[in-house]
C-alpha atoms as a PDB file:
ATOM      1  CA  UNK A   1     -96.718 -51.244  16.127  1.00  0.00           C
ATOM      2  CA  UNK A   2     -97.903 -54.611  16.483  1.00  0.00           C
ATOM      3  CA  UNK A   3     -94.537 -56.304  15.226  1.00  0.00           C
ATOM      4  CA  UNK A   4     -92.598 -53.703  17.637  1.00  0.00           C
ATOM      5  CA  UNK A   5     -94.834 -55.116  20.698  1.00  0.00           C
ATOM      6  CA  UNK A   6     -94.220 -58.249  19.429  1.00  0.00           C
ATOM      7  CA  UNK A   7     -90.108 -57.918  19.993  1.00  0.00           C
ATOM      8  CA  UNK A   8     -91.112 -56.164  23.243  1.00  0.00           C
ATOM      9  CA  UNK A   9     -92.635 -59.365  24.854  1.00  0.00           C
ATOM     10  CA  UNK A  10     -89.722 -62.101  22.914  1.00  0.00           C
ATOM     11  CA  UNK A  11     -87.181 -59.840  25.245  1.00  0.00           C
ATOM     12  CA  UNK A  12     -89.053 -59.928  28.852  1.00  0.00           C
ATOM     13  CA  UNK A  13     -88.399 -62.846  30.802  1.00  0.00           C
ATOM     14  CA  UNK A  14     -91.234 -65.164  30.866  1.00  0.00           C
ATOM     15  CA  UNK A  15     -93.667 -65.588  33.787  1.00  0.00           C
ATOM     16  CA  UNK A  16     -92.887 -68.016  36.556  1.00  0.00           C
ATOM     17  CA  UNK A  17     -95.801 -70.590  36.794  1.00  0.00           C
ATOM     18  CA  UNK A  18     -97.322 -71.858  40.407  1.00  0.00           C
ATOM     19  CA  UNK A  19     -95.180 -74.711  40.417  1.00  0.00           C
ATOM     20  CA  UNK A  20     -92.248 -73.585  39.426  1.00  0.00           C
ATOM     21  CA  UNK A  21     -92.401 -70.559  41.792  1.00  0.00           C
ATOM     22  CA  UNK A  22     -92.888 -73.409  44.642  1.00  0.00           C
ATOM     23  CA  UNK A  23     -89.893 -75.308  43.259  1.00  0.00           C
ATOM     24  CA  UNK A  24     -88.011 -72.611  43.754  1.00  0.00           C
ATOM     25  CA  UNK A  25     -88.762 -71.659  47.075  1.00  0.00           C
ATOM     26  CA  UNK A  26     -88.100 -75.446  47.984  1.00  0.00           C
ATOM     27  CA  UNK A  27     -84.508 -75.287  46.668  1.00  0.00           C
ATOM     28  CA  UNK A  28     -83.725 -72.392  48.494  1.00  0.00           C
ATOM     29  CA  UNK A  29     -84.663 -73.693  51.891  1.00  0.00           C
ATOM     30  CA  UNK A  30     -82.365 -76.637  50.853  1.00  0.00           C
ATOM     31  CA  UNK A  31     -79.475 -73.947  50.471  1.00  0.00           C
ATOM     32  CA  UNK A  32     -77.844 -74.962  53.837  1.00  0.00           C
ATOM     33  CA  UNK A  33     -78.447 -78.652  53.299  1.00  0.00           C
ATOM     34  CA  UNK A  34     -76.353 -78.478  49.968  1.00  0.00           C
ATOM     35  CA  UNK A  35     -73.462 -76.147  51.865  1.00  0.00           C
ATOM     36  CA  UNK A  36     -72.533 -78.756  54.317  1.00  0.00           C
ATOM     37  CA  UNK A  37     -73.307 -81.798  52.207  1.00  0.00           C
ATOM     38  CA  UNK A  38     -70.114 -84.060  52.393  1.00  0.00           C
ATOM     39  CA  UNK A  39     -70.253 -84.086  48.268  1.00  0.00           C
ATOM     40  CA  UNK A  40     -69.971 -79.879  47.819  1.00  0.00           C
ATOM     41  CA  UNK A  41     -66.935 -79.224  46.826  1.00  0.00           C
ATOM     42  CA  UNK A  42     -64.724 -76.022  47.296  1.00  0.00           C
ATOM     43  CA  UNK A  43     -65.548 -74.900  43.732  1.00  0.00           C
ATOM     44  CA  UNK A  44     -69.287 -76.071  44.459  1.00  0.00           C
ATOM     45  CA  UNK A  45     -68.971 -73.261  47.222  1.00  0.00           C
ATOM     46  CA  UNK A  46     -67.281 -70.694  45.198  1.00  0.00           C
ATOM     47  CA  UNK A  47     -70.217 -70.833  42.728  1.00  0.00           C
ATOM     48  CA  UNK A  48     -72.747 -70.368  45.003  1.00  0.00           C
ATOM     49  CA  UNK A  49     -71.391 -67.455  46.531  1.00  0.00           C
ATOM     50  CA  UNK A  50     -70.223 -66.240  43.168  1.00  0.00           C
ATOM     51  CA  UNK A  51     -74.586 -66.364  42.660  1.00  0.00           C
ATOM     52  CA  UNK A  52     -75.663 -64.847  45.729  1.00  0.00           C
ATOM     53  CA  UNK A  53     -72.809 -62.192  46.578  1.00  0.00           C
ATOM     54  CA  UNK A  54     -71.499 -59.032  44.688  1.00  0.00           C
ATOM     55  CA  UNK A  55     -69.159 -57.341  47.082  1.00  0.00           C
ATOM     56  CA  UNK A  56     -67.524 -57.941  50.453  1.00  0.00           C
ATOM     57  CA  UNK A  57     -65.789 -55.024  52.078  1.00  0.00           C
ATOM     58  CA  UNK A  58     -63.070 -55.837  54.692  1.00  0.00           C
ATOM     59  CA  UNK A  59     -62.156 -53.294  57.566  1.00  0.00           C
ATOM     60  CA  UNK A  60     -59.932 -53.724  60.150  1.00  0.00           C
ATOM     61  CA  UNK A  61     -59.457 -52.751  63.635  1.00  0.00           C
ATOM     62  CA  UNK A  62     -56.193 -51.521  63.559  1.00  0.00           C
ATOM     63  CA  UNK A  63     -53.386 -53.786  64.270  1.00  0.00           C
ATOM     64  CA  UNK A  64     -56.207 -55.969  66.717  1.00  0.00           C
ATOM     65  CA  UNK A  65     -57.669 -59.651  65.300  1.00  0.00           C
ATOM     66  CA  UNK A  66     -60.999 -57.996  64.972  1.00  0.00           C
ATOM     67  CA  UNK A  67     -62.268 -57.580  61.229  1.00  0.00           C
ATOM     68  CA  UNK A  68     -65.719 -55.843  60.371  1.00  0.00           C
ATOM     69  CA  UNK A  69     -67.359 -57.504  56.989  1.00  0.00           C
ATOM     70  CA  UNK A  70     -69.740 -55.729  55.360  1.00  0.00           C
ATOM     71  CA  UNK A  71     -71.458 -58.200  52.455  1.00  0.00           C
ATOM     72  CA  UNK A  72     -73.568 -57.001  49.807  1.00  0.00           C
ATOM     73  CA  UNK A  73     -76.203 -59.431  48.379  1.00  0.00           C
ATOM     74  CA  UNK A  74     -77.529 -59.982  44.671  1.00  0.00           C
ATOM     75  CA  UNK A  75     -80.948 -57.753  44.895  1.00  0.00           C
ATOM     76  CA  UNK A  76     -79.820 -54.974  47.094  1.00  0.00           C
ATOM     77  CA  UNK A  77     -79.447 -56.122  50.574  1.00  0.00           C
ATOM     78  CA  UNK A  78     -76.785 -55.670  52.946  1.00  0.00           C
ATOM     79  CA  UNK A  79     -75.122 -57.664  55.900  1.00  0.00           C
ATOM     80  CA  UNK A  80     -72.609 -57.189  57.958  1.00  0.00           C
ATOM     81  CA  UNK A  81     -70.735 -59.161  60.643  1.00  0.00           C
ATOM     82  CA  UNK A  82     -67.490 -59.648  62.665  1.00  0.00           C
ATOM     83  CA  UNK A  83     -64.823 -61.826  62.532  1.00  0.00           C
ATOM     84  CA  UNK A  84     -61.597 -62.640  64.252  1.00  0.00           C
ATOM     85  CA  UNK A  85     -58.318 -62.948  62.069  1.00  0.00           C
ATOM     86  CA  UNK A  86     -54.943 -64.802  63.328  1.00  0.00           C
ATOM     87  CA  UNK A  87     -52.482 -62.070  64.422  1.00  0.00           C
ATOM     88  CA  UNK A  88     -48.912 -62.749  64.732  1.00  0.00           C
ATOM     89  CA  UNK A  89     -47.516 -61.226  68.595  1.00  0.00           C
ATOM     90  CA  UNK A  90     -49.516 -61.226  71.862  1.00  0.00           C
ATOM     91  CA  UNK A  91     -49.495 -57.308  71.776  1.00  0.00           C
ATOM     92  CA  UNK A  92     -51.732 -57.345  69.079  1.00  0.00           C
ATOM     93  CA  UNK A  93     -54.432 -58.828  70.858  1.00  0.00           C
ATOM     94  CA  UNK A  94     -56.939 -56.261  71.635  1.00  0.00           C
ATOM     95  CA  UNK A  95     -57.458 -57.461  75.188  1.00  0.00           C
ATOM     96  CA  UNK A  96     -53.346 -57.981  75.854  1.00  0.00           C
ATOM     97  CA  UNK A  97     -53.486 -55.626  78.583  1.00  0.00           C
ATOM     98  CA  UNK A  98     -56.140 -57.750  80.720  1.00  0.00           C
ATOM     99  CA  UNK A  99     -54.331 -61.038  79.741  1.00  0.00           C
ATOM    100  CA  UNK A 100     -51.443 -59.569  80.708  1.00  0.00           C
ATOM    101  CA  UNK A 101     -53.024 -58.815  84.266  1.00  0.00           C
ATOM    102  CA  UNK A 102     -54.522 -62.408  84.731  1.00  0.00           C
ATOM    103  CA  UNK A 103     -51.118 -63.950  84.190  1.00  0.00           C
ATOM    104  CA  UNK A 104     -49.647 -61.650  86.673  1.00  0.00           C
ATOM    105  CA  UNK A 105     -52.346 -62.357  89.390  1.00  0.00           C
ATOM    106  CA  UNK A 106     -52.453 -66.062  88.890  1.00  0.00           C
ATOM    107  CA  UNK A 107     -48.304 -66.316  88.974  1.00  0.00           C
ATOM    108  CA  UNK A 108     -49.105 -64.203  92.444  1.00  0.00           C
ATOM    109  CA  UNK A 109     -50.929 -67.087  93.448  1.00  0.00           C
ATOM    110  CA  UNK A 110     -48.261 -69.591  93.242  1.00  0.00           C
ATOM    111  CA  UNK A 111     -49.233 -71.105  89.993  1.00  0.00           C
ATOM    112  CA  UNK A 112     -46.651 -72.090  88.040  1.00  0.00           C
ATOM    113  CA  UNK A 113     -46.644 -71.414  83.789  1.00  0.00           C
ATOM    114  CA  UNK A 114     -47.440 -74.963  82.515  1.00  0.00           C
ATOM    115  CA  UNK A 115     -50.583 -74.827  85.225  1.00  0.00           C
ATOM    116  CA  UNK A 116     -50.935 -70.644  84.365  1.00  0.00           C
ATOM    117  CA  UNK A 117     -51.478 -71.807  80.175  1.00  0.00           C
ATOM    118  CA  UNK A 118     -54.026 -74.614  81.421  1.00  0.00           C
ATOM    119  CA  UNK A 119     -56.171 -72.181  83.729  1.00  0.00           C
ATOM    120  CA  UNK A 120     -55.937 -69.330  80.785  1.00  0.00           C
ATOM    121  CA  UNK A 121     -57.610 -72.499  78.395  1.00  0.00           C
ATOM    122  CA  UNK A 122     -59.746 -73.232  80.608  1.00  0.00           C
ATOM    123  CA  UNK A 123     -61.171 -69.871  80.900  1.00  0.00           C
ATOM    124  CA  UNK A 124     -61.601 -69.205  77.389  1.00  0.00           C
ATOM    125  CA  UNK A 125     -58.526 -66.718  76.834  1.00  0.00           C
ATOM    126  CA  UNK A 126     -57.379 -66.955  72.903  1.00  0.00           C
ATOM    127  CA  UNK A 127     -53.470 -66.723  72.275  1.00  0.00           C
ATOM    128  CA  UNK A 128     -52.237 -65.100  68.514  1.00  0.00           C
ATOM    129  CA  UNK A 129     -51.851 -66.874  65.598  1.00  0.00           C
ATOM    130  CA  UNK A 130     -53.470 -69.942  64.694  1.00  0.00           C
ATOM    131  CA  UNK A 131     -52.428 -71.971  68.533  1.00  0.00           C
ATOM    132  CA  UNK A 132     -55.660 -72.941  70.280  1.00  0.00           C
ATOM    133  CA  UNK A 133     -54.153 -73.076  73.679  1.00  0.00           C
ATOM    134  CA  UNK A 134     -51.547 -71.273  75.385  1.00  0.00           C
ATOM    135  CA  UNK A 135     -48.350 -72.945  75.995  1.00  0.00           C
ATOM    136  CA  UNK A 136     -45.855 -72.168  79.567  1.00  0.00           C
ATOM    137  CA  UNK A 137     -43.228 -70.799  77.263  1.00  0.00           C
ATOM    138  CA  UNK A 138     -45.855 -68.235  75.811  1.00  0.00           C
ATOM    139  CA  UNK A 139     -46.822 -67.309  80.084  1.00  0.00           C
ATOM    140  CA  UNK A 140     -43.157 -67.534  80.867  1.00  0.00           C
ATOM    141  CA  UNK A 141     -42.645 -64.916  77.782  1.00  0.00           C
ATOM    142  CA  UNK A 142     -44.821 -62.443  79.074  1.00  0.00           C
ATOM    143  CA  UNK A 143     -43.959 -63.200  82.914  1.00  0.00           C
ATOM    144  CA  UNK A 144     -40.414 -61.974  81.439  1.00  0.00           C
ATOM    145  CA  UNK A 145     -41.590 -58.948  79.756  1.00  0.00           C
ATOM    146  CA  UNK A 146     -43.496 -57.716  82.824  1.00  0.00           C
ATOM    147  CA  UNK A 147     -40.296 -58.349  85.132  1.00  0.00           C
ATOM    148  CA  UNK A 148     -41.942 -60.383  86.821  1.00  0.00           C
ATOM    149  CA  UNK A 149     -39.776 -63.633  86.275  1.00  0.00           C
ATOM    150  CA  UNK A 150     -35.853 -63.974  84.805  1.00  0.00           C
ATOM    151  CA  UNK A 151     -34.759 -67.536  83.671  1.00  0.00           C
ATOM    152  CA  UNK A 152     -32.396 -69.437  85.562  1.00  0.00           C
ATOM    153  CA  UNK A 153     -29.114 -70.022  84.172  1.00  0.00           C
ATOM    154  CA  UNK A 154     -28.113 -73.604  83.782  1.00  0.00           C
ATOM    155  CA  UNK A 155     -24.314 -73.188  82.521  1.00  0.00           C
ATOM    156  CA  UNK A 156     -22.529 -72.644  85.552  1.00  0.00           C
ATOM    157  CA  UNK A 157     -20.050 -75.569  85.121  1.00  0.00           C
ATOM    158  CA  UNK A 158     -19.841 -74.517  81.466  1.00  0.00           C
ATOM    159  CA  UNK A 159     -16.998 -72.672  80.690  1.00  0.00           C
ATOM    160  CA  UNK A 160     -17.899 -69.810  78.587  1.00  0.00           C
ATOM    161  CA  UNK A 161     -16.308 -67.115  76.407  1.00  0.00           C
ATOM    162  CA  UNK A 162     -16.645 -63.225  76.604  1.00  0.00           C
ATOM    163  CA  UNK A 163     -19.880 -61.959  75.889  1.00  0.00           C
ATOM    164  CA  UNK A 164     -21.623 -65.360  75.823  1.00  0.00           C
ATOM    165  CA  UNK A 165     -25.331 -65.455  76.095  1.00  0.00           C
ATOM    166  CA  UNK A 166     -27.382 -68.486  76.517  1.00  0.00           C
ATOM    167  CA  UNK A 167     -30.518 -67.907  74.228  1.00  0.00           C
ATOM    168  CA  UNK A 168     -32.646 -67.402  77.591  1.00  0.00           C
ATOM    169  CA  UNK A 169     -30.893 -64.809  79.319  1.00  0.00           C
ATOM    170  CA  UNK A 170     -30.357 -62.871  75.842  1.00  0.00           C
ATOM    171  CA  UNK A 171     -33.793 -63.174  75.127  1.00  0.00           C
ATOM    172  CA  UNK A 172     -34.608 -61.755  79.050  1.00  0.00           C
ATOM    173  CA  UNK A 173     -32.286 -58.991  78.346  1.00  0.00           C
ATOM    174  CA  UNK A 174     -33.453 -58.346  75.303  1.00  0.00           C
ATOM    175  CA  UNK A 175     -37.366 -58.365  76.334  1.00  0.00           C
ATOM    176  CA  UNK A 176     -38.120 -60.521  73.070  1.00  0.00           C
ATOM    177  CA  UNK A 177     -39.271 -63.934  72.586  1.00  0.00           C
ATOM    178  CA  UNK A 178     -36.604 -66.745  72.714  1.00  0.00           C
ATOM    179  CA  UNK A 179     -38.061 -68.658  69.838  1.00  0.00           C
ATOM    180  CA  UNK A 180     -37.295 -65.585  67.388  1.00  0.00           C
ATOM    181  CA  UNK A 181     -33.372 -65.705  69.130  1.00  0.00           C
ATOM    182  CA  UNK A 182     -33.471 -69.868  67.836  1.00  0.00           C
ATOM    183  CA  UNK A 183     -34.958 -68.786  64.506  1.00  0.00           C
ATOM    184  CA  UNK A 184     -31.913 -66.410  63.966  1.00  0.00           C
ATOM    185  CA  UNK A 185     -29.149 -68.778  64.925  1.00  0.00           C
ATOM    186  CA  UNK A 186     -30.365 -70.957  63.000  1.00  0.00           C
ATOM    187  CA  UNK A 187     -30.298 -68.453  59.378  1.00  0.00           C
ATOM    188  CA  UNK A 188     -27.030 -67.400  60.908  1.00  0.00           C
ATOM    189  CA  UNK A 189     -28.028 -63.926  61.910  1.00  0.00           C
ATOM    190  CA  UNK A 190     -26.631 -64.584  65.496  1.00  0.00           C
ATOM    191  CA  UNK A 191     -22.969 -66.276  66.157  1.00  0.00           C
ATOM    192  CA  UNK A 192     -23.493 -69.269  68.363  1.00  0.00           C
ATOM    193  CA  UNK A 193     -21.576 -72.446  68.992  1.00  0.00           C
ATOM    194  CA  UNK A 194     -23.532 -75.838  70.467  1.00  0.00           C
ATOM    195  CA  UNK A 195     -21.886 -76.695  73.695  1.00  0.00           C
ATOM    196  CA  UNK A 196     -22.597 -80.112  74.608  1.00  0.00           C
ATOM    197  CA  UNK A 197     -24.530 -81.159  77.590  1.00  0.00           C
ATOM    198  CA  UNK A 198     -25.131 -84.744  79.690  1.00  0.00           C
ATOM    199  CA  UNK A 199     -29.076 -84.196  78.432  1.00  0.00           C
ATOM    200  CA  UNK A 200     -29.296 -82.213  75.894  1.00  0.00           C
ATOM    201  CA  UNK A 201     -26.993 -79.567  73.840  1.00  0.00           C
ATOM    202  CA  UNK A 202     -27.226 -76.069  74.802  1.00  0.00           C
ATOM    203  CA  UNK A 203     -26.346 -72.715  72.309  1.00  0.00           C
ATOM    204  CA  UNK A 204     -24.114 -70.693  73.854  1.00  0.00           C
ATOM    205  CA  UNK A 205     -24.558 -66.633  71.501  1.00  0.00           C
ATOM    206  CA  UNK A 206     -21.895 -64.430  71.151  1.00  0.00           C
ATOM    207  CA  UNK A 207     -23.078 -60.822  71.869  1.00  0.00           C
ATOM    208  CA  UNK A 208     -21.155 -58.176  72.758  1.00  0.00           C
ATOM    209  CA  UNK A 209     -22.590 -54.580  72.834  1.00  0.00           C
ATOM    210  CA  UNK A 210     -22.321 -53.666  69.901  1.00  0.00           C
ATOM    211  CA  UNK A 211     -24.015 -56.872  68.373  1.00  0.00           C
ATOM    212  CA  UNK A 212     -26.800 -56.146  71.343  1.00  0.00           C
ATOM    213  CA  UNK A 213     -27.207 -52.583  70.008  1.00  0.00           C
ATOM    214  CA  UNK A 214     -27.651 -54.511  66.335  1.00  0.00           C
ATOM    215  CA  UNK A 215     -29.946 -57.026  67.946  1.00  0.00           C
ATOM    216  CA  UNK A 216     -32.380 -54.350  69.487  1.00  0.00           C
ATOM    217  CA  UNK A 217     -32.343 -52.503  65.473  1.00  0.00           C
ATOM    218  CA  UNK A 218     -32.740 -56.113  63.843  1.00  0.00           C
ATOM    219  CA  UNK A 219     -36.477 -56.452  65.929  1.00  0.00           C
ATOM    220  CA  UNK A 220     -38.617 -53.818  64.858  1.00  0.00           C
ATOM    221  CA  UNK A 221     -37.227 -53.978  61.096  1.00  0.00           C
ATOM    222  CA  UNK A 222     -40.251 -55.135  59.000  1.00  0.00           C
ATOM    223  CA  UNK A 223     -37.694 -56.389  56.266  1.00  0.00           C
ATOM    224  CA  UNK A 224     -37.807 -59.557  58.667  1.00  0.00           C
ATOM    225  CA  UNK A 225     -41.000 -59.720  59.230  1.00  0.00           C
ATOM    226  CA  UNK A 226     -43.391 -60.904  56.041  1.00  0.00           C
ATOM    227  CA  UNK A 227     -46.166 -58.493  56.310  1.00  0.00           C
ATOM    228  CA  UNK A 228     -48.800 -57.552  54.065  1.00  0.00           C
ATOM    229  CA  UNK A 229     -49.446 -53.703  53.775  1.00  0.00           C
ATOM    230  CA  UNK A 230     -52.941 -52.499  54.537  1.00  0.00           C
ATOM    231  CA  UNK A 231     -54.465 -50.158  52.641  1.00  0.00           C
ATOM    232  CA  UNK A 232     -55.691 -46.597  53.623  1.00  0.00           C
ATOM    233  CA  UNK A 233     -57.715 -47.050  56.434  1.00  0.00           C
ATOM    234  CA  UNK A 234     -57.517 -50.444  56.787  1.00  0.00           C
ATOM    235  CA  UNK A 235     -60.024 -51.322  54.215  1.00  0.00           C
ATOM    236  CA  UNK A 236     -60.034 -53.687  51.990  1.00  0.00           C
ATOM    237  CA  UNK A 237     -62.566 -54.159  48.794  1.00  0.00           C
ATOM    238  CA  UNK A 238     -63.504 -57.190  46.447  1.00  0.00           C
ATOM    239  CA  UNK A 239     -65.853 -57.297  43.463  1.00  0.00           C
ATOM    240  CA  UNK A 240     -67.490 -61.368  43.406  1.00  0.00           C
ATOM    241  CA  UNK A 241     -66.750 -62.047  39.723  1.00  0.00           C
END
């Protein structure tokens, strides 16, 4: 019995003494101070998490840049807090509708888009992806969407084919952005020819209906999109190995 007690106290973890209890304590308060030192690396911060975390749970709100994290701590605890994620089309905002609404009311006020982005900055409005500010091509984009403004043609003295588009109006008639309409001429999913200009060149599409009815299917396909698919619910799980 004696030698079995014996091997019972070689396998507990020895006592902490005074000081070392205080050492620790000491080291901990200088957690932060070693996270944002200019000498902790990437890997410095991987570790430390790796020590402190066990699981983070991921849940998003639908389609919308808010995430939920729920973080689960070495010794039990819990924590949770919210995030917002880069999302890729103004729609997916969660407060698009209201944006949508200010831009309306300030182009009723005269304001033009370049001045329309500047006030939406100013006033802390967010726009998708990773842009910090809001450009007048972005305003002019949704000005088209609602209706509420149709770009002016610039190719009058032009001469111009059948079923010739410049990327503006096609983009206005097809209620999409006009950067996506440059980023498919350019991989050659849209037939265009560069007409030259005294400034500047200007792409002159060919659509006719039927390549307009193959337009409006090309859009929504998520073959051209690169999109990651969420799991059920929109949760997502990792284990902090």
């Amino acid at each position: 019995m004696q030698a079995e007690y014996t091997r019972f106290l070689a396998q507990q973890p020895i006592p902490l003494s005074g000081p070392e209890r205080a050492a620790i304590r000491r080291l901990a308060a200088d957690v932060p101070a070693l996270w944002h030192a200019p000498t902790t690396t990437a890997a410095d911060h991987q570790a430390m998490i790796r020590q402190r975390v066990e699981r983070v749970v991921v849940t998003l709100d639908g389609a919308t840049e808010h995430v939920a994290l729920t973080l689960s701590w070495a010794g039990g605890y819990t924590s949770a807090a919210t995030l917002d994620r880069p999302v890729a089309r103004l729609e997916q905002l969660s407060y698009y509708p209201a944006l949508v609404e200010r831009v309306c009311t300030l182009q009723a006020q005269g304001l033009k888009a370049p001045t329309i982005a500047q006030t939406l900055h100013a006033e802390g409005w967010c726009p998708p992806k990773r842009r910090t500010t809001f450009t007048g091509a972005t305003v002019r984009t949704m000005l088209v969407r609602q209706g509420r403004w149709t770009p002016r043609s610039r190719t009058r003295t032009v001469p111009r084919r059948p079923h010739a588009w410049t990327i503006l109006e096609l983009a206005h008639h097809l209620q999409m952005p006009h950067p996506t309409l440059y980023a498919w001429v350019y991989k050659g999913r849209l037939k265009a020819r560069r007409t030259p200009r005294t400034r500047h060149p200007l792409w002159l599409v060919h659509a006719d209906p039927a390549a307009l009815a193959r337009l409006r299917a090309l859009r929504p396909n998520p073959a051209l999109v690169r999109t990651k698919t969420p799991k059920e619910n929109n949760v997502y799980s990792t284990e902090v190995a």
